[in-house]
N, C-alpha and C. Protein backbone atom coordinates (compact mmCIF):
# COMPACT_ATOMS: atom_id res chain seq x y z
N UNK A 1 -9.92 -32.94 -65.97
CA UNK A 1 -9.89 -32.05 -64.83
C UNK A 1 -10.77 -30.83 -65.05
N UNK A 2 -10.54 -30.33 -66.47
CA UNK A 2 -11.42 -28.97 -66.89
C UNK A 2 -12.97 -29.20 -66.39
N UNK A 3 -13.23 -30.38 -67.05
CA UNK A 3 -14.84 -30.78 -67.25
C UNK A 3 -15.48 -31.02 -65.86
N UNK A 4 -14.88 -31.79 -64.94
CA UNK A 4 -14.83 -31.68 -63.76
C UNK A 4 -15.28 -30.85 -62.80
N UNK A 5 -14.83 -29.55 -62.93
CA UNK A 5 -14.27 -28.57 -62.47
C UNK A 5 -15.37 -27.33 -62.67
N UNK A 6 -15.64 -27.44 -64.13
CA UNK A 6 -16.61 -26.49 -64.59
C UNK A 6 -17.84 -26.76 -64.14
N UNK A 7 -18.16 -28.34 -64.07
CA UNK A 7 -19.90 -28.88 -63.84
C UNK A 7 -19.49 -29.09 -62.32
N UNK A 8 -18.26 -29.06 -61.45
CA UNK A 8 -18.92 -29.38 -60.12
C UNK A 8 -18.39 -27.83 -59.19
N UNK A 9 -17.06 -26.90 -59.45
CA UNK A 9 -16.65 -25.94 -58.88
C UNK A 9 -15.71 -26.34 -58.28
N UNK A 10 -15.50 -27.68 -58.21
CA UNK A 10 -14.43 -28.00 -57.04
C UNK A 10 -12.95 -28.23 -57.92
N UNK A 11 -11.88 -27.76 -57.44
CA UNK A 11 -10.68 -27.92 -57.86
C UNK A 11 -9.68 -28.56 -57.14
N UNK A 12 -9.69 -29.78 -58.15
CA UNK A 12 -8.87 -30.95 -57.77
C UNK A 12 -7.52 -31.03 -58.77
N UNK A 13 -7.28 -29.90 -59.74
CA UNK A 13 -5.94 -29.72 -60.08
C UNK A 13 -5.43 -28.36 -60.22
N UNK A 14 -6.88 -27.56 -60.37
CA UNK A 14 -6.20 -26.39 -60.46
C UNK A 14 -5.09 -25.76 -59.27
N UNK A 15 -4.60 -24.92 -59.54
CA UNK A 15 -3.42 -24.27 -58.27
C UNK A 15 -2.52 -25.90 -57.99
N UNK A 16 -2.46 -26.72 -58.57
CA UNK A 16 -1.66 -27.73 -57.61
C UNK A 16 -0.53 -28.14 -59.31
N UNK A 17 0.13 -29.01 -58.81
CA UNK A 17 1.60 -29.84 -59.21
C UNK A 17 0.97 -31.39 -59.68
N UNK A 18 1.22 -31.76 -60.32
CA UNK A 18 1.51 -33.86 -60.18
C UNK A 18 2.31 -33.97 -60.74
N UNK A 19 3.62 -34.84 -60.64
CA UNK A 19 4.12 -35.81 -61.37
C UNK A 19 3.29 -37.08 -62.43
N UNK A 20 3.95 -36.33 -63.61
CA UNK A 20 2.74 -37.93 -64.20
C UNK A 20 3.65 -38.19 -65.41
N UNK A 21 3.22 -39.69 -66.14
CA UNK A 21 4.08 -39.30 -67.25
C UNK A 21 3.22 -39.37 -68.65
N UNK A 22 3.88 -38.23 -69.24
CA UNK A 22 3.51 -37.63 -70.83
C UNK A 22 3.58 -38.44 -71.98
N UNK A 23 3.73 -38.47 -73.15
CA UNK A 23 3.37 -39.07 -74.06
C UNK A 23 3.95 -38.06 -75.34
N UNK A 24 5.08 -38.23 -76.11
CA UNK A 24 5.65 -37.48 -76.73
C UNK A 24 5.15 -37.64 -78.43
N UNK A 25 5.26 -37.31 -79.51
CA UNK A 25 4.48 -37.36 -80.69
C UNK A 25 5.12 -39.03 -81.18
N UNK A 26 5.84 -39.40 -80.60
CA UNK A 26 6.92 -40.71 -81.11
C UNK A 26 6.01 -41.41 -80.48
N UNK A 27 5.56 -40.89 -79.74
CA UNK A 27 5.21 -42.71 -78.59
C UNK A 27 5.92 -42.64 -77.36
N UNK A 28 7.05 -42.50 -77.51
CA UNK A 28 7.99 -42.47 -76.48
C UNK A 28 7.08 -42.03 -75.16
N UNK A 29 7.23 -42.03 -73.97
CA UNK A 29 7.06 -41.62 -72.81
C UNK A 29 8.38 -40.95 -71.75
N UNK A 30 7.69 -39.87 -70.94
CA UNK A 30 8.25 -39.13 -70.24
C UNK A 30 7.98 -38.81 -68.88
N UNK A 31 8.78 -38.76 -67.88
CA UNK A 31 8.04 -38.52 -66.93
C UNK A 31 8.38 -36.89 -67.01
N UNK A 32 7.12 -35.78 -66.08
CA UNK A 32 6.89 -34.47 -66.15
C UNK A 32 6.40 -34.21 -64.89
N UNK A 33 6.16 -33.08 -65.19
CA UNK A 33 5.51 -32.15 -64.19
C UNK A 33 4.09 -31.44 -64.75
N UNK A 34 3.11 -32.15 -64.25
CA UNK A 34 2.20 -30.89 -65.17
C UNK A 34 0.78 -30.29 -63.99
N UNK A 35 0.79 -28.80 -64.23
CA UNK A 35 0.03 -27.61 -63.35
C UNK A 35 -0.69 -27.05 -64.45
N UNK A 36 -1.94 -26.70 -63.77
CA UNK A 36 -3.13 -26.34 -64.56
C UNK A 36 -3.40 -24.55 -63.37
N UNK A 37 -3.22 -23.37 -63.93
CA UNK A 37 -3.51 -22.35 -63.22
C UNK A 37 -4.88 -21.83 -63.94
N UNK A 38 -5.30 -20.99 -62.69
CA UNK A 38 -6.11 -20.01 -63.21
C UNK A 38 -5.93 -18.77 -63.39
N UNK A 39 -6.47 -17.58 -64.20
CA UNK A 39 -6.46 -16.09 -63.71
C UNK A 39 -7.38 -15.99 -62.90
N UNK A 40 -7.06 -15.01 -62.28
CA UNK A 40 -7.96 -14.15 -60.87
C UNK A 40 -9.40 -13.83 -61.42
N UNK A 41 -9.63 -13.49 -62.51
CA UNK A 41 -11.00 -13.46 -63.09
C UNK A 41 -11.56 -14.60 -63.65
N UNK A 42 -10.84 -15.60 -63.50
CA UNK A 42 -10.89 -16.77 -63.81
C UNK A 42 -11.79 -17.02 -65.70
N UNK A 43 -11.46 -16.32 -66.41
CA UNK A 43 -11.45 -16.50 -68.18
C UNK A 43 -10.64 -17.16 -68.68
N UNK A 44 -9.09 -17.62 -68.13
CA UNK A 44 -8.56 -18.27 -68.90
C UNK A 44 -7.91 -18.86 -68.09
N UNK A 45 -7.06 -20.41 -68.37
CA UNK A 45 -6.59 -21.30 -67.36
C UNK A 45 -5.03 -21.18 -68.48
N UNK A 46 -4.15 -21.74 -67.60
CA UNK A 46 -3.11 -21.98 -67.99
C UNK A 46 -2.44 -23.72 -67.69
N UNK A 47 -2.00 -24.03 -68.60
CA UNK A 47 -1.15 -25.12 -68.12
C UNK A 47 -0.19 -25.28 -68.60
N UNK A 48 0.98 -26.10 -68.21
CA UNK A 48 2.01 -26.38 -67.81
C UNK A 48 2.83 -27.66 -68.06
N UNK A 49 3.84 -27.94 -68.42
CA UNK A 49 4.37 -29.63 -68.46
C UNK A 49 5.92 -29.29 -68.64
N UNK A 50 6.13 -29.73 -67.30
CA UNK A 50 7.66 -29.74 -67.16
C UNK A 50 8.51 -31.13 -67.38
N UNK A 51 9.32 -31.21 -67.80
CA UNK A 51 9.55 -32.31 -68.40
C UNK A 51 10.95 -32.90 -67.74
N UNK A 52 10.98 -34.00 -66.90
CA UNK A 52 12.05 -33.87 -65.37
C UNK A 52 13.01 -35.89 -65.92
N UNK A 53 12.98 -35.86 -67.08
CA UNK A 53 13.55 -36.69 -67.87
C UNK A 53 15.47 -36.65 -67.24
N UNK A 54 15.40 -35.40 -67.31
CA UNK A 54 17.01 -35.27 -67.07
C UNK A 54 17.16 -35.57 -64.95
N UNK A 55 16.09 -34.42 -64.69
CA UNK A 55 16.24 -34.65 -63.23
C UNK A 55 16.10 -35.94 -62.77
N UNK A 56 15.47 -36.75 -63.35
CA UNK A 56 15.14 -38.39 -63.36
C UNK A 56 16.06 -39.30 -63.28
N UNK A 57 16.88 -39.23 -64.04
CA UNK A 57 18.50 -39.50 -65.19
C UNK A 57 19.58 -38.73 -63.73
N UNK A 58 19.76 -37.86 -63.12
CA UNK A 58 20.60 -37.29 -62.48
C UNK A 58 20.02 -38.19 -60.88
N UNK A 59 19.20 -38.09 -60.64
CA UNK A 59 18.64 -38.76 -59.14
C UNK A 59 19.38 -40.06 -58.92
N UNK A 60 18.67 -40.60 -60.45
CA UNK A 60 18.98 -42.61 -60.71
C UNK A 60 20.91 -42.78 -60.56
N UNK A 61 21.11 -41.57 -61.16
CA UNK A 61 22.79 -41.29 -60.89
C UNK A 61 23.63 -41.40 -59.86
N UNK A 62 22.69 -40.20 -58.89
CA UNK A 62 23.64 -39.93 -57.82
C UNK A 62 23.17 -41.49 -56.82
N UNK A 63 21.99 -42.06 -57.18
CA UNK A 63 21.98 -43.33 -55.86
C UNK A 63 22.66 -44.28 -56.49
N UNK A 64 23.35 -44.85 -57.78
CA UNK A 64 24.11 -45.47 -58.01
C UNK A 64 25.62 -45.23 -57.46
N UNK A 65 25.75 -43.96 -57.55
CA UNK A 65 26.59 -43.41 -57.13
C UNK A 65 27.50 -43.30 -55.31
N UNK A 66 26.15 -43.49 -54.61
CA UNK A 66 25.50 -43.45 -53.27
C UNK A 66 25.78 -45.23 -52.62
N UNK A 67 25.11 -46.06 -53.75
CA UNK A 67 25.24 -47.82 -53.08
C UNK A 67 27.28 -47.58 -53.87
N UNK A 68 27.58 -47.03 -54.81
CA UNK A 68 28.65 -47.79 -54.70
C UNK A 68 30.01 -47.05 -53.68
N UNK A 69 29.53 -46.17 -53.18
CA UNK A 69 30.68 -45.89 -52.06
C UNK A 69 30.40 -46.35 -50.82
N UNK A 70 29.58 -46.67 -50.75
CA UNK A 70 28.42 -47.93 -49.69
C UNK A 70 29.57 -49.00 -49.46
N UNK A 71 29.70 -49.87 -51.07
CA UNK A 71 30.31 -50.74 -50.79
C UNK A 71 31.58 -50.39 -51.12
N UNK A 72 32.44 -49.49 -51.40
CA UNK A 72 33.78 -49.40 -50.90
C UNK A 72 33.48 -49.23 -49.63
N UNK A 73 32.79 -48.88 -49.12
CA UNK A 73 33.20 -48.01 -47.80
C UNK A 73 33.59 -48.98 -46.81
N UNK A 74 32.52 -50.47 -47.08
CA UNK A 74 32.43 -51.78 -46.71
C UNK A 74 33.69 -52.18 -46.98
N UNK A 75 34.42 -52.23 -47.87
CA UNK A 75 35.16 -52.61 -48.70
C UNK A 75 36.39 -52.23 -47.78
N UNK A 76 36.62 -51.15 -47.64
CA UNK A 76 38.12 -50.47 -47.10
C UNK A 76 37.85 -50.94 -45.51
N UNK A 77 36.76 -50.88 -44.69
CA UNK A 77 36.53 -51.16 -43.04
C UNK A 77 37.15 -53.04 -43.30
N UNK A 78 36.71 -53.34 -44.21
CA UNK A 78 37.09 -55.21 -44.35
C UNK A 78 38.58 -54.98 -44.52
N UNK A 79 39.21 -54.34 -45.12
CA UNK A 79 40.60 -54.51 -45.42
C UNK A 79 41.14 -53.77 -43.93
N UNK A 80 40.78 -53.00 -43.31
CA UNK A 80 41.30 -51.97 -42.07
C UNK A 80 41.00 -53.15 -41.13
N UNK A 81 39.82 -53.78 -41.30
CA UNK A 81 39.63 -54.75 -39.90
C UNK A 81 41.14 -56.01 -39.76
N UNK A 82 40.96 -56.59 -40.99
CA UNK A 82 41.61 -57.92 -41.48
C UNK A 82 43.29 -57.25 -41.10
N UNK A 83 44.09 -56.40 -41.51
CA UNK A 83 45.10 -55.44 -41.21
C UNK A 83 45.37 -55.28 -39.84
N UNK A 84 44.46 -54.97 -38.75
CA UNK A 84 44.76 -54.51 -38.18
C UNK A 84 44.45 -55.71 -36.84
N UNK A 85 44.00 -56.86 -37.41
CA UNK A 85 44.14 -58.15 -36.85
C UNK A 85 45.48 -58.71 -36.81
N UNK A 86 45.93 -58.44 -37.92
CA UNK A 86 47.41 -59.29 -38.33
C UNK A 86 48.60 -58.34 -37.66
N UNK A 87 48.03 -57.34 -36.87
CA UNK A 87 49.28 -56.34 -36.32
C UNK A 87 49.24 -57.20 -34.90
């Protein structure tokens, strides 16, 4: 992105966000967050890597969480229907 950036002027990461995934000293992989800033005098850049492993882990959670009251929910209308046939 640096090299990019310097030989053409155009900024295609600076000021912005991506999701991408990282590469930890193990090998292992991660998914992150990583932002590349500039200063206003533009001498030094900054970057960034947020590391959304847990937020990842909590998302995958709550939609497991999400299909299985799905199917109670299915679950209890089948028993209320069948019940309320036999009245």
């Amino acid at each position: 992105f640096m090299k990019n950036y310097l030989s053409t002027g155009i900024k295609k990461m600076i000021g912005t966000q991506r999701q991408v995934t990282a590469r930890r000293k193990d090998g292992s992989t991660f998914p992150c967050t990583l932002g590349l800033s500039e200063t206003p005098n533009g001498e030094f850049y900054c970057g960034f890597i947020r590391d959304l492993t847990q937020q990842k882990k909590s998302e995958s959670e709550m939609l497991e969480k999400n299909k299985e009251l799905i199917r109670n929910e299915s679950l209890v209308r089948g028993i209320l229907d069948a019940s309320s046939h036999a009245l």
